[in-house]
N, C-alpha and C. Protein backbone atom coordinates (compact mmCIF):
# COMPACT_ATOMS: atom_id res chain seq x y z
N UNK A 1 23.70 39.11 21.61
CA UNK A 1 22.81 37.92 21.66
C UNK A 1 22.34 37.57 20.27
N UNK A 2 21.78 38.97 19.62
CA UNK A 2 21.55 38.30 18.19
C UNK A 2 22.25 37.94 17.32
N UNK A 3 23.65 38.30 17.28
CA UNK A 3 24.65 37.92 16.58
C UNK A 3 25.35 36.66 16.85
N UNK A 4 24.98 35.51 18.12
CA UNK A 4 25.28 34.38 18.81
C UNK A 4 24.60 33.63 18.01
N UNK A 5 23.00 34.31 17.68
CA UNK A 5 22.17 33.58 16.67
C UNK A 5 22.35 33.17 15.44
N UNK A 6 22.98 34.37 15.23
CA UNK A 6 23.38 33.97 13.46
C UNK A 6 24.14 33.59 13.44
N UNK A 7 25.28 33.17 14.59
CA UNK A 7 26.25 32.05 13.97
C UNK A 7 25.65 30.51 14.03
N UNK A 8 25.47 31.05 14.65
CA UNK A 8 24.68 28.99 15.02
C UNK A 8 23.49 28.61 14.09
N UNK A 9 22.88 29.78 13.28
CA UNK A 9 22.13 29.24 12.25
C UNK A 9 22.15 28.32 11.07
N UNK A 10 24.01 28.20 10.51
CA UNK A 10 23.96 27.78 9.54
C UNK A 10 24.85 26.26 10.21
N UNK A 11 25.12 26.15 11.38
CA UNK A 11 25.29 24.95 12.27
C UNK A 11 23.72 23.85 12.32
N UNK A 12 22.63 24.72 12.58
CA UNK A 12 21.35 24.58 12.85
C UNK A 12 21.12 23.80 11.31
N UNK A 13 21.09 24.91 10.45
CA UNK A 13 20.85 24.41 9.32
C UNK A 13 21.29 23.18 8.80
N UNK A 14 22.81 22.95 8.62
CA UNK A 14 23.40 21.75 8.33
C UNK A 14 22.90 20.56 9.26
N UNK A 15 22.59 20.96 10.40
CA UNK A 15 22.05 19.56 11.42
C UNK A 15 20.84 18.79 10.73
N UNK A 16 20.17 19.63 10.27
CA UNK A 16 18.91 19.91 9.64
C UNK A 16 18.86 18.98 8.13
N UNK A 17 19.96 19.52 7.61
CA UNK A 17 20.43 18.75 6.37
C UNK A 17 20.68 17.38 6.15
N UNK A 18 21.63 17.13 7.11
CA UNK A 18 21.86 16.04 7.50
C UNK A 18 20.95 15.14 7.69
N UNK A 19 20.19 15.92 8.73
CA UNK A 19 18.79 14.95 9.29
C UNK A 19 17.86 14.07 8.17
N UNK A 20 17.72 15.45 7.41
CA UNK A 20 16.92 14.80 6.19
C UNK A 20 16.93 13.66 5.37
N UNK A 21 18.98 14.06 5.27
CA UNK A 21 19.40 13.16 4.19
C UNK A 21 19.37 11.54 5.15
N UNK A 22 19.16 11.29 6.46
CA UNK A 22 19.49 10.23 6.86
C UNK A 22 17.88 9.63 6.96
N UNK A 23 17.00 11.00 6.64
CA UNK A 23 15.51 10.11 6.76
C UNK A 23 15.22 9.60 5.26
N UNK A 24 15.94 10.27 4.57
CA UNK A 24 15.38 9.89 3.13
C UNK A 24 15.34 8.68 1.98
N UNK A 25 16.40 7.39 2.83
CA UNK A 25 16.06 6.10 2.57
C UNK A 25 14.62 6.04 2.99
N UNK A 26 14.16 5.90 4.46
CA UNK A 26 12.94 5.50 4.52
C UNK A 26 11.56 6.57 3.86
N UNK A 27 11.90 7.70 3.83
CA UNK A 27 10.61 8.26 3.17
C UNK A 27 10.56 7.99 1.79
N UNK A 28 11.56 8.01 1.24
CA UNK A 28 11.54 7.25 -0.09
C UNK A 28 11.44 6.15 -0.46
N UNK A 29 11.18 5.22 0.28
CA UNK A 29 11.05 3.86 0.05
C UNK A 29 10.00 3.33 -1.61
N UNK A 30 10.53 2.96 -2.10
CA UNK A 30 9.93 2.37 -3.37
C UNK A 30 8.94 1.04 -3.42
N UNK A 31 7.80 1.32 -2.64
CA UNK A 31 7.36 -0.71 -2.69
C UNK A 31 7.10 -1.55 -4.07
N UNK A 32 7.00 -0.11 -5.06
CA UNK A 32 7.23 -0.89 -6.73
C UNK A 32 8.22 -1.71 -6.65
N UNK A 33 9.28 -0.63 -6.56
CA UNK A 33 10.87 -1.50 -6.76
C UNK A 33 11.30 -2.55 -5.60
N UNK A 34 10.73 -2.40 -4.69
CA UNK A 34 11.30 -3.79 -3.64
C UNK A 34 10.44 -4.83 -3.51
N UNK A 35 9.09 -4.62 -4.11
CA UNK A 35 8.41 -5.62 -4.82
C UNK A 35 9.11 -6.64 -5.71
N UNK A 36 9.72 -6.10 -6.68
CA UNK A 36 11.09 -6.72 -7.48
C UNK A 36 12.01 -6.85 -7.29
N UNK A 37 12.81 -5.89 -6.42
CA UNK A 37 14.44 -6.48 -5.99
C UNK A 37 14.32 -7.28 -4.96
N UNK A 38 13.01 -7.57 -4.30
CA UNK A 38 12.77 -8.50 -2.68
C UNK A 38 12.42 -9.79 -3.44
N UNK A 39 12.30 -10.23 -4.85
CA UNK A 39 11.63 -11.07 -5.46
C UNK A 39 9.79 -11.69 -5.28
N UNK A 40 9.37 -10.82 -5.13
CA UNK A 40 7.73 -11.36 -4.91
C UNK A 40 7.15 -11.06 -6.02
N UNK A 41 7.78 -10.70 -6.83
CA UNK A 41 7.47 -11.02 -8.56
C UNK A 41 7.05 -12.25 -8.88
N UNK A 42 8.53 -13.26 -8.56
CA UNK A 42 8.49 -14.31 -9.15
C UNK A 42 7.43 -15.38 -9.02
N UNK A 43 7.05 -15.50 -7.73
CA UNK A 43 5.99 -15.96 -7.17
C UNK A 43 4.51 -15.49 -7.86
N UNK A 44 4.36 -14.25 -7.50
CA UNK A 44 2.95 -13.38 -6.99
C UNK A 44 2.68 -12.78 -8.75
N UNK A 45 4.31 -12.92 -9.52
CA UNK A 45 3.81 -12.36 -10.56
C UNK A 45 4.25 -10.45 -11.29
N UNK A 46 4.90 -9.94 -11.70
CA UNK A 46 4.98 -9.09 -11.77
C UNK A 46 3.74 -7.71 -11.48
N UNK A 47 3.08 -8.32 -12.15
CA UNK A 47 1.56 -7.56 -11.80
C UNK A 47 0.85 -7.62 -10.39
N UNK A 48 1.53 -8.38 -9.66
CA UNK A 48 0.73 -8.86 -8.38
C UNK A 48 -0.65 -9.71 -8.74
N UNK A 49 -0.89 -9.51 -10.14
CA UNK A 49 -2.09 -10.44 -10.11
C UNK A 49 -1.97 -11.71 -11.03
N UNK A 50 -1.34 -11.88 -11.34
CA UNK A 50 -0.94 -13.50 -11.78
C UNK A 50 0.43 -14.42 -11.18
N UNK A 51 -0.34 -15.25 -10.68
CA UNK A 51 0.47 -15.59 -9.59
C UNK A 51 1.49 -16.94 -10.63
N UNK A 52 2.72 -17.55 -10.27
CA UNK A 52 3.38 -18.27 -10.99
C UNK A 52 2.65 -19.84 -11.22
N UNK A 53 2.19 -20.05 -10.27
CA UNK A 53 0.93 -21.45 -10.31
C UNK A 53 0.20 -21.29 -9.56
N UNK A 54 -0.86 -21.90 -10.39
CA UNK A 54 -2.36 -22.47 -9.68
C UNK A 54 -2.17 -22.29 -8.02
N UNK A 55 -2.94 -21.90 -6.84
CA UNK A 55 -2.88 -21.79 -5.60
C UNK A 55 -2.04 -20.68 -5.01
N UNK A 56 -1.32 -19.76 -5.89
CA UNK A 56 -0.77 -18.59 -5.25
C UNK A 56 -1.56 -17.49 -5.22
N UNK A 57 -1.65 -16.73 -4.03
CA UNK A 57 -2.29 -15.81 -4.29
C UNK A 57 -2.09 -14.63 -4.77
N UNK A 58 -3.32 -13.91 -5.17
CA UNK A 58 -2.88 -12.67 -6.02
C UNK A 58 -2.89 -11.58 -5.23
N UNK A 59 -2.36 -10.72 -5.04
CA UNK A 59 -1.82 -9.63 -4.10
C UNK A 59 -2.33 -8.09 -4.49
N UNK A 60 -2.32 -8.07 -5.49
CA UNK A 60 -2.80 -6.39 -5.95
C UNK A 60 -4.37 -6.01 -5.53
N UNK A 61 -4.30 -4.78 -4.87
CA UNK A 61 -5.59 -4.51 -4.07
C UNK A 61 -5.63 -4.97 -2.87
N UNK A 62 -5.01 -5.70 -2.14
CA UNK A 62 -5.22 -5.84 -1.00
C UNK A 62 -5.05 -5.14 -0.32
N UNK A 63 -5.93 -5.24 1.29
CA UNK A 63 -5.29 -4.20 2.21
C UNK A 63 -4.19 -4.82 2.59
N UNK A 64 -3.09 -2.74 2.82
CA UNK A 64 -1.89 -3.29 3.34
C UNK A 64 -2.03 -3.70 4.63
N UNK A 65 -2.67 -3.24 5.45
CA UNK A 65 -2.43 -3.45 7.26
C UNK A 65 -2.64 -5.55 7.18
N UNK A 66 -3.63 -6.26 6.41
CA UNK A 66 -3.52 -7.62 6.03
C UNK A 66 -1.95 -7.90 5.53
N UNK A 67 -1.56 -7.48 4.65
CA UNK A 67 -0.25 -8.12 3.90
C UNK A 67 0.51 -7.99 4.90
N UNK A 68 0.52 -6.78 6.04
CA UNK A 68 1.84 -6.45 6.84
C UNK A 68 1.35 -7.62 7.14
N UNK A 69 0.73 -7.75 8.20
CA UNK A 69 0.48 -9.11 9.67
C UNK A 69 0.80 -10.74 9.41
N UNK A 70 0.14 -10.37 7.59
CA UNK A 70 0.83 -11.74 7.33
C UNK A 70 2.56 -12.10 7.31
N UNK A 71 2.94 -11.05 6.68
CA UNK A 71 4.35 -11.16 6.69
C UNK A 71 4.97 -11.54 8.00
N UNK A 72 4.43 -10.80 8.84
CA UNK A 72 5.02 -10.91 10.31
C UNK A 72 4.83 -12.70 10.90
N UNK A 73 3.35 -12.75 10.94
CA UNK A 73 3.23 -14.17 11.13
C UNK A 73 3.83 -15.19 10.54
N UNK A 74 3.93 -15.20 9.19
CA UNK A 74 5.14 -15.89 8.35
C UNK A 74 6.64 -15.66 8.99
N UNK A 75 6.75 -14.66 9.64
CA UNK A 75 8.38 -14.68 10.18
C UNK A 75 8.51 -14.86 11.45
N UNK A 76 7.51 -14.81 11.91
CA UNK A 76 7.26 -15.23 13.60
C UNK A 76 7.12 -16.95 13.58
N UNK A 77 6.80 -17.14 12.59
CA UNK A 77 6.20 -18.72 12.51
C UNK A 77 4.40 -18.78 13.04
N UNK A 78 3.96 -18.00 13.58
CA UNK A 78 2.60 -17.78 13.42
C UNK A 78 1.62 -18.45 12.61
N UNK A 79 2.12 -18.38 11.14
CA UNK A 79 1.70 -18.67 10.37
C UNK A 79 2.89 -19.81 9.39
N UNK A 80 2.26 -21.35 9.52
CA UNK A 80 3.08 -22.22 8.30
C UNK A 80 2.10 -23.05 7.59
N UNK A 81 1.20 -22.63 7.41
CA UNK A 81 0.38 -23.11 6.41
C UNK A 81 0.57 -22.90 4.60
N UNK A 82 0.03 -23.62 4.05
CA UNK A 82 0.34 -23.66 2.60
C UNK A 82 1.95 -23.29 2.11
N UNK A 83 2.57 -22.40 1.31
CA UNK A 83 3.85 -22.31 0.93
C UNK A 83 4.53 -21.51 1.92
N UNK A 84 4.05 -20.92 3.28
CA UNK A 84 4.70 -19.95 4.10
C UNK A 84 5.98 -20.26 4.53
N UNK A 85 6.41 -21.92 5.15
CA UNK A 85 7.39 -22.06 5.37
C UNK A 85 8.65 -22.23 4.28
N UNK A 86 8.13 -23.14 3.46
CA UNK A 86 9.66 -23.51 2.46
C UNK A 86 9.76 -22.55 1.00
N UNK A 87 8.64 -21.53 0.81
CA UNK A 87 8.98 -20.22 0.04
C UNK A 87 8.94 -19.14 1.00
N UNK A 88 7.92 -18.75 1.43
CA UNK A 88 7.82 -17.41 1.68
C UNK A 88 8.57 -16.68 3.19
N UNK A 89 8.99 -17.97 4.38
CA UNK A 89 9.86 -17.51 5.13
C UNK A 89 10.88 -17.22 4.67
N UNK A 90 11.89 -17.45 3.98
CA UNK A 90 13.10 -17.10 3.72
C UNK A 90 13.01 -15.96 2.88
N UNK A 91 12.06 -15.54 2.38
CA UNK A 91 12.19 -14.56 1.19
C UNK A 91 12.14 -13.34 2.29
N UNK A 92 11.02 -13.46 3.51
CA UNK A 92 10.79 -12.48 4.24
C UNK A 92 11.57 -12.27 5.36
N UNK A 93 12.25 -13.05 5.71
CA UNK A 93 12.91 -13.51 7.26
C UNK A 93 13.70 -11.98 7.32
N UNK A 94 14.63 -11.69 6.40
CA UNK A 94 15.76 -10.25 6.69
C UNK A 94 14.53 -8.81 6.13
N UNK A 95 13.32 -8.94 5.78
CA UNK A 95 12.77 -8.04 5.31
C UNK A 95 12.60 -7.05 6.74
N UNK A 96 13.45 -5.57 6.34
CA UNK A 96 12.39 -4.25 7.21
C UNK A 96 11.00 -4.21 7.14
N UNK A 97 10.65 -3.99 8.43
CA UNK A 97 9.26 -3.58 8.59
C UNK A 97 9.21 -2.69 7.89
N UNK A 98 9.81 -1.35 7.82
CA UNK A 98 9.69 -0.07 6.87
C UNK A 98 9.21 -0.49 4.89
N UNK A 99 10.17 -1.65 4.85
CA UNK A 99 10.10 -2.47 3.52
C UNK A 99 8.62 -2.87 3.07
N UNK A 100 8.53 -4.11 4.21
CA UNK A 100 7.54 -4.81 3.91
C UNK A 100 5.91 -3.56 4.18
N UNK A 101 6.13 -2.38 4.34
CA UNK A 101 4.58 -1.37 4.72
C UNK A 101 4.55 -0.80 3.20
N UNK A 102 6.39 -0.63 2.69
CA UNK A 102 5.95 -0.10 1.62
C UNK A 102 5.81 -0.67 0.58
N UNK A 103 6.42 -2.34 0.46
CA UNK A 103 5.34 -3.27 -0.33
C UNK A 103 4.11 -3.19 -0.25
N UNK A 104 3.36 -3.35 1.02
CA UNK A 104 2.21 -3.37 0.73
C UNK A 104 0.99 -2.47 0.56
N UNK A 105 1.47 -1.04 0.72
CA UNK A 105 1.19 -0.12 0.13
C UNK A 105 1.32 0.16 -1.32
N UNK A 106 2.23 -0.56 -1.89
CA UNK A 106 2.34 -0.66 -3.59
C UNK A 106 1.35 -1.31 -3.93
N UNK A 107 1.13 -2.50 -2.97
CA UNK A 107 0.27 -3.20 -3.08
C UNK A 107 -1.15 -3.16 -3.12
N UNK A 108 -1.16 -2.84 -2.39
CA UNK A 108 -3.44 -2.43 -2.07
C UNK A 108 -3.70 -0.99 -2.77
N UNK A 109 -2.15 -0.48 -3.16
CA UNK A 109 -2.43 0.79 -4.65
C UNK A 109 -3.01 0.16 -5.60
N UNK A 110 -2.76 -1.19 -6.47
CA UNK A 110 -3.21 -1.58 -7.34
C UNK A 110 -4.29 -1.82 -7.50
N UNK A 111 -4.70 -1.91 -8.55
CA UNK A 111 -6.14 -2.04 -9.07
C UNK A 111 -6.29 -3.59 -8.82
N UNK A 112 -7.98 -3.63 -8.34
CA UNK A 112 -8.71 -5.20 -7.78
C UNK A 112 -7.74 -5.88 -9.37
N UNK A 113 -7.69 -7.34 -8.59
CA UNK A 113 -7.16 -8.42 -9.41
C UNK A 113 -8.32 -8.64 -10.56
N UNK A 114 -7.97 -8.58 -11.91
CA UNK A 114 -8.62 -9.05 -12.76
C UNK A 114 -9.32 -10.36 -12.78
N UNK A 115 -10.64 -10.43 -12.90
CA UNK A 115 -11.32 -11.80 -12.37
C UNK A 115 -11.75 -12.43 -14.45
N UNK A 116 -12.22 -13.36 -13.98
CA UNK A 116 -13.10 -14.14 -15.41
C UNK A 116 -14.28 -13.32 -15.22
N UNK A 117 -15.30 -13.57 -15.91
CA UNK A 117 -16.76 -13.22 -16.28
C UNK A 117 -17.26 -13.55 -15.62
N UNK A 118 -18.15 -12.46 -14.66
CA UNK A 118 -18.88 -12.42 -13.24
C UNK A 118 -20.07 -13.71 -13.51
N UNK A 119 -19.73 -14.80 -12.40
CA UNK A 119 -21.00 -15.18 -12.53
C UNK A 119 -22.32 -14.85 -12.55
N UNK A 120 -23.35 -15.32 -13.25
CA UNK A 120 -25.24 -14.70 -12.84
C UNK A 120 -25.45 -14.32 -11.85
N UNK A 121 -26.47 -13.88 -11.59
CA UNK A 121 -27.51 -13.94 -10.06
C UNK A 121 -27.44 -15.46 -9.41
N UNK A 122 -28.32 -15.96 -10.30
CA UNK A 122 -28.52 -17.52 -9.71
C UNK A 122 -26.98 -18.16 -9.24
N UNK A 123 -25.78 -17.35 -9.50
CA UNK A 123 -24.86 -18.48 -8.81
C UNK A 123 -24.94 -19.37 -7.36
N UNK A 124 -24.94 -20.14 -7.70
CA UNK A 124 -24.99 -21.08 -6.30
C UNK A 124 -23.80 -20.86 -5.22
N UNK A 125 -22.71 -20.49 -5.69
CA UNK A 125 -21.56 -20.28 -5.45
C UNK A 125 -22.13 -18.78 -4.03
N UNK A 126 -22.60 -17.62 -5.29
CA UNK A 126 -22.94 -16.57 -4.59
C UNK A 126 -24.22 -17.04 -3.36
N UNK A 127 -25.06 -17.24 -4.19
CA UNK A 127 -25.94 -18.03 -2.79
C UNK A 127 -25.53 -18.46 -1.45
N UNK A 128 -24.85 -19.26 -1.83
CA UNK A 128 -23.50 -19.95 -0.39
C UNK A 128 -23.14 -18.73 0.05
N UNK A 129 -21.95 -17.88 -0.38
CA UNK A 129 -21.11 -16.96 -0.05
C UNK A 129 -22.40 -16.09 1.19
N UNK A 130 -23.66 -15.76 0.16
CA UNK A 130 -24.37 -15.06 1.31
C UNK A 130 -24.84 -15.40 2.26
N UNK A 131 -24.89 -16.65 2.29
CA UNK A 131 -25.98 -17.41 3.15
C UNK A 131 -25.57 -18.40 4.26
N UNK A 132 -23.77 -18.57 3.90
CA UNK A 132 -23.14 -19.19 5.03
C UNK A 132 -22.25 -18.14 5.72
N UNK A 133 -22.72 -16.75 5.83
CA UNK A 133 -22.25 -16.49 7.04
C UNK A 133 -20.76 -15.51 6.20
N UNK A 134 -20.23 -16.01 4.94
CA UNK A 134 -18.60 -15.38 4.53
C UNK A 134 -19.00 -13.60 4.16
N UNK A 135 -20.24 -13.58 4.24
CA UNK A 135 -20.18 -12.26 3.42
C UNK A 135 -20.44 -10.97 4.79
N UNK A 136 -20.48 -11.65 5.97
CA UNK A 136 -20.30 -10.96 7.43
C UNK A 136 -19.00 -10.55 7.79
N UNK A 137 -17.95 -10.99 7.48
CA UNK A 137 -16.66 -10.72 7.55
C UNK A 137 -15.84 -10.39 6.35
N UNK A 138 -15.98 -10.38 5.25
CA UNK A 138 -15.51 -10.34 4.11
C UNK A 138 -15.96 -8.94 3.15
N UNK A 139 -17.17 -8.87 3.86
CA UNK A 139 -17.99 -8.39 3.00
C UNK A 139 -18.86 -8.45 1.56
N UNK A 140 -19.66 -7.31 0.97
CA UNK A 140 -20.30 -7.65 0.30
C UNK A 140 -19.21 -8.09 -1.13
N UNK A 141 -19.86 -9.16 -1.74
CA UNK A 141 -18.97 -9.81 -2.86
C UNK A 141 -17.35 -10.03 -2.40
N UNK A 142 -16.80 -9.91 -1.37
CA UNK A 142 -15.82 -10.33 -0.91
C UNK A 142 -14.48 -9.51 -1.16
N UNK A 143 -15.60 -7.94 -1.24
CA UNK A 143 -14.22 -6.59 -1.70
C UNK A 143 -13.95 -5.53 -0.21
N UNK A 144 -14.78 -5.63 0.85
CA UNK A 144 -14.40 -5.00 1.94
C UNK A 144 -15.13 -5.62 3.05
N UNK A 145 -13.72 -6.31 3.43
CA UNK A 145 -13.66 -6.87 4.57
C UNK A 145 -14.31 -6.17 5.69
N UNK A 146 -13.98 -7.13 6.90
CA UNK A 146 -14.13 -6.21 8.18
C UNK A 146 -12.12 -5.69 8.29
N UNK A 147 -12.11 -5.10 9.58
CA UNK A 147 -10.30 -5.16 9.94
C UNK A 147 -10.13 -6.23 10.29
N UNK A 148 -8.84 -6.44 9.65
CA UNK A 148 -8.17 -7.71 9.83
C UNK A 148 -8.18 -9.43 8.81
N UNK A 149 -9.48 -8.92 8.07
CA UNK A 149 -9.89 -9.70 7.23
C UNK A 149 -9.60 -9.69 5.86
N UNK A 150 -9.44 -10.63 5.24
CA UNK A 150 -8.84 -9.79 4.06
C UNK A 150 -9.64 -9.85 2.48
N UNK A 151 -9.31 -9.04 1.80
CA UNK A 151 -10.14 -9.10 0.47
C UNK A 151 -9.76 -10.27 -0.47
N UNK A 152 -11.08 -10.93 -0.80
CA UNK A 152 -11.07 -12.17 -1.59
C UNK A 152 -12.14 -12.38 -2.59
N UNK A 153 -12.29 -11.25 -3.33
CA UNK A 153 -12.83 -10.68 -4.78
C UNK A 153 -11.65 -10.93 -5.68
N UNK A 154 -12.31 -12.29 -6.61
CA UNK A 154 -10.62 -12.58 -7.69
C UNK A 154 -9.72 -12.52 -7.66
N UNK A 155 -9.88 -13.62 -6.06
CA UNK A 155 -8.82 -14.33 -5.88
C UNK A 155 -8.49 -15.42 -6.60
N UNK A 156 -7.43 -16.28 -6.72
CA UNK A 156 -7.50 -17.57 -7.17
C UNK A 156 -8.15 -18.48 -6.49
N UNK A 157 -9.04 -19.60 -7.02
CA UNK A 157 -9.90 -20.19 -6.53
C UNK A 157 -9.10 -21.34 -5.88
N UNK A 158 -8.46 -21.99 -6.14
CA UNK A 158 -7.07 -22.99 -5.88
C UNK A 158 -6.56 -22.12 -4.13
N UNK A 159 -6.30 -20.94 -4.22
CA UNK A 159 -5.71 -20.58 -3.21
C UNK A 159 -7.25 -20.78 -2.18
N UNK A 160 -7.88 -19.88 -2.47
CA UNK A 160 -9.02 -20.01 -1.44
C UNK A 160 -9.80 -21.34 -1.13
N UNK A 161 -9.74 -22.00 -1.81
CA UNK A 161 -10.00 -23.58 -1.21
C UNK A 161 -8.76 -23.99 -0.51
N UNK A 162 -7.75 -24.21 -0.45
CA UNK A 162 -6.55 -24.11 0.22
C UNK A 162 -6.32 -23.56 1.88
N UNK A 163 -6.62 -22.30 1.55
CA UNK A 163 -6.61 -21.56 2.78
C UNK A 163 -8.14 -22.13 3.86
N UNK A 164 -8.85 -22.03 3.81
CA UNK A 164 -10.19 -22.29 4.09
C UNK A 164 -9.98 -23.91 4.19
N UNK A 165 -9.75 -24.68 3.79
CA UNK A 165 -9.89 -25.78 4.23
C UNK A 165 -8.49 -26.17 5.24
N UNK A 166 -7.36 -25.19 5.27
CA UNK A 166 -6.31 -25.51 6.15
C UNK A 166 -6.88 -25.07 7.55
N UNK A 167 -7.80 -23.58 7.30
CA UNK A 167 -8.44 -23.40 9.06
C UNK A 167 -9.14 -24.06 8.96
N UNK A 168 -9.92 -24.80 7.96
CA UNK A 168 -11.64 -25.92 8.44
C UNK A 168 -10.57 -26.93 9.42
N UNK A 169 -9.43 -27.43 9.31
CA UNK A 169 -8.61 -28.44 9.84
C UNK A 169 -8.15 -28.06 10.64
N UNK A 170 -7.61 -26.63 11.27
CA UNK A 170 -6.74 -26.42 12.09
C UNK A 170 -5.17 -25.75 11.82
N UNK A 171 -5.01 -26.19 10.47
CA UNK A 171 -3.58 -26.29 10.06
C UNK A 171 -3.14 -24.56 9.96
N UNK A 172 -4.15 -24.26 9.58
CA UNK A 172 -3.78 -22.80 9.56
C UNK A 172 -4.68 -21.56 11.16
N UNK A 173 -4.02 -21.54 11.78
CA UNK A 173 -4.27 -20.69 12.98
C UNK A 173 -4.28 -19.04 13.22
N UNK A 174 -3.05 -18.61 12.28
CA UNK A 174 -3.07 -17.00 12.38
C UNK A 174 -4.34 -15.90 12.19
N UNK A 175 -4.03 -15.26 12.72
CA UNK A 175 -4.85 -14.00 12.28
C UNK A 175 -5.87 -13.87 12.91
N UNK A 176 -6.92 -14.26 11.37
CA UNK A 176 -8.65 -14.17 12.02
C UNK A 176 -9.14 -15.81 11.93
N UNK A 177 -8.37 -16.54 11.64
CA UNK A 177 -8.37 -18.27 11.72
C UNK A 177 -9.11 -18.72 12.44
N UNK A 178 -8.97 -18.40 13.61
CA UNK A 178 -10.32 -18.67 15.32
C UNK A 178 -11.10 -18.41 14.56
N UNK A 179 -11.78 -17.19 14.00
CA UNK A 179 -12.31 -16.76 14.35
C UNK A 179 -13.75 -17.14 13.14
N UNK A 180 -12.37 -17.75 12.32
CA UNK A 180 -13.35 -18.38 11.06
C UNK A 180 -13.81 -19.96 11.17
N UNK A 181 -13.11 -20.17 12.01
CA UNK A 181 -13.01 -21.98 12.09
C UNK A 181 -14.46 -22.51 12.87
N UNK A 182 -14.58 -22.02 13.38
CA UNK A 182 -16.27 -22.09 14.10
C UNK A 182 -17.39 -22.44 13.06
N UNK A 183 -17.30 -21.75 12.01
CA UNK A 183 -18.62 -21.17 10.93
C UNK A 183 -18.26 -22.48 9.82
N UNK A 184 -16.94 -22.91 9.88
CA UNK A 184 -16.39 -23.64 8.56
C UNK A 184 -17.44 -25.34 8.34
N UNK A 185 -17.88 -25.51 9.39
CA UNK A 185 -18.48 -26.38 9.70
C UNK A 185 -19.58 -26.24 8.79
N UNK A 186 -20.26 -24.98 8.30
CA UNK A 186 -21.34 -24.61 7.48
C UNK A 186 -21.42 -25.19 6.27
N UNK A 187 -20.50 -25.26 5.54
CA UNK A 187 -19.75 -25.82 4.30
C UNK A 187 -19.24 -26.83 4.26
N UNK A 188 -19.58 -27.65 3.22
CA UNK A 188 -18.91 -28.78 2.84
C UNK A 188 -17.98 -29.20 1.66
N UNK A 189 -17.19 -29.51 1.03
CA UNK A 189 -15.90 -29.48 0.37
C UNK A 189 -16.64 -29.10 -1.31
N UNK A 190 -17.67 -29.38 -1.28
CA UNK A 190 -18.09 -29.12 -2.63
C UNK A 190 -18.95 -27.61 -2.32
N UNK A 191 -19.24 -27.49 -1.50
CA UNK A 191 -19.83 -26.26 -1.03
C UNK A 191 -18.65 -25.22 -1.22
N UNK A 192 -17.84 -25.08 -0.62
CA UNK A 192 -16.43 -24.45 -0.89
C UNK A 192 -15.97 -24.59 -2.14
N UNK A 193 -15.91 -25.34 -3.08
CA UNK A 193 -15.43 -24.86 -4.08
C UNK A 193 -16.42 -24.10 -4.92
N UNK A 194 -17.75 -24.51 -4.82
CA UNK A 194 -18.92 -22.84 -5.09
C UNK A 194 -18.43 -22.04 -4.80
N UNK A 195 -17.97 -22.02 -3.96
CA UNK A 195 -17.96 -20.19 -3.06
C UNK A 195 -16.63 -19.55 -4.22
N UNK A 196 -15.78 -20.65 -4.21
CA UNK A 196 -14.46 -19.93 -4.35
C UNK A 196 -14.56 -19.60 -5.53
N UNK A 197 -15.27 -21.04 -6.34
CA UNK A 197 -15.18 -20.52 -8.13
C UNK A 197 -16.52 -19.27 -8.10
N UNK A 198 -17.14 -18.71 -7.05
CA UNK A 198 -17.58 -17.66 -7.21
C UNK A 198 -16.96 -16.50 -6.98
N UNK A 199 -16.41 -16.34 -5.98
CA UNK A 199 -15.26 -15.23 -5.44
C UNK A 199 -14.39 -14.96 -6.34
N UNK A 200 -14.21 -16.10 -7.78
CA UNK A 200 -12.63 -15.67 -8.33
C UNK A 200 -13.21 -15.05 -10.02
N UNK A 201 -14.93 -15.27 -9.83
CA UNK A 201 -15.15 -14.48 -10.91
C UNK A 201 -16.02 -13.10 -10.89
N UNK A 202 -15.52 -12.62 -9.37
CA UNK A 202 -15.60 -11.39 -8.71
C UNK A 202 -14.87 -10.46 -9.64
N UNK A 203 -15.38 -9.33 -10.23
CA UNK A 203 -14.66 -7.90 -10.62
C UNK A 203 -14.34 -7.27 -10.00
């Protein structure tokens, strides 16, 4: 009997081997490098935080479990607001889920997006942010969200007036969209761009 064992050990073993070598695309997954060979450089910026124009957003620091859902909604069609359909579906449409977790784990590795020079106390901007309700879901200064919400501490201000005024309209639905569109009413178009040119000179 024990000698039945030791033949089949190095059978065992090689199964074993094998196994590994067929898990080791996905445990190795690089979201540095498929950050760049998936092209979300070009867009988002090599750094994740300078985006190629005005209204893109900046990506480094975010949470990943946010970046996944968006991706998905962008490929579900969930989401076609701002550039989702005629850039960012096609870039994502053939992306692995395995891919796109370990993008965005490269991703929310990075250090918060570099902002301009924190506004004062007295910002009016910040005033708003606290006082209409964004800093309940977003959190404090707009660096930890609730789940599902996402971080918008130096962001681009272009993007976040963008986004926010596509759910004040409707146009944008995914996610936590409901859930913001209620409150949007609080704010008014010059009110929103306070908030945002406050949020984007968040550290």
């Amino acid at each position: 009997m024990l000698k039945t064992v030791k033949r089949h050990l190095p059978v065992m073993a090689l199964a074993a081997a094998f196994g590994a070598v067929s898990l080791a695309p996905a445990l190795a997954a690089d979201g540095k490098a498929l950050y760049a060979d998936k092209g979300c450089s070009a867009c988002h910026g090599e750094d994740a935080k300078t985006p190629l124009q005005e209204g893109f957003p900046k990506l480094a620091g975010q949470k990943a479990d946010y970046i996944v859902n968006q991706i998905k909604d962008i490929k579900s069609g969930a989401r076609t607001n701002g550039q989702s359909v005629e850039s960012m579906k096609p870039m994502v449409e053939e992306l692995a889920d395995a891919d796109a977790q370990a993008i965005a784990e490269y991703l929310a590795s990075l250090a918060e997006p570099a902002a301009a020079p924190a506004a004062g106390p007295a910002s009016p901007g910040k005033t708003l942010f606290l006082t209409k309700t964004c800093v309940a879901c977003h959190g404090k200064e707009g660096k930890k969200p609730l789940p599902g919400y996402p971080a918008i501490a130096g962001q681009d201000k272009a993007y976040i007036i963008a986004q926010a005024s596509d759910i004040q309209t409707g146009k944008r639905t995914n996610g936590k969209s409901n859930a913001m569109q209620p409150v949007m009413h609080l704010v008014n178009a010059d009110e929103l761009a306070l908030v945002a040119e406050y949020l984007s000179t968040v550290k």
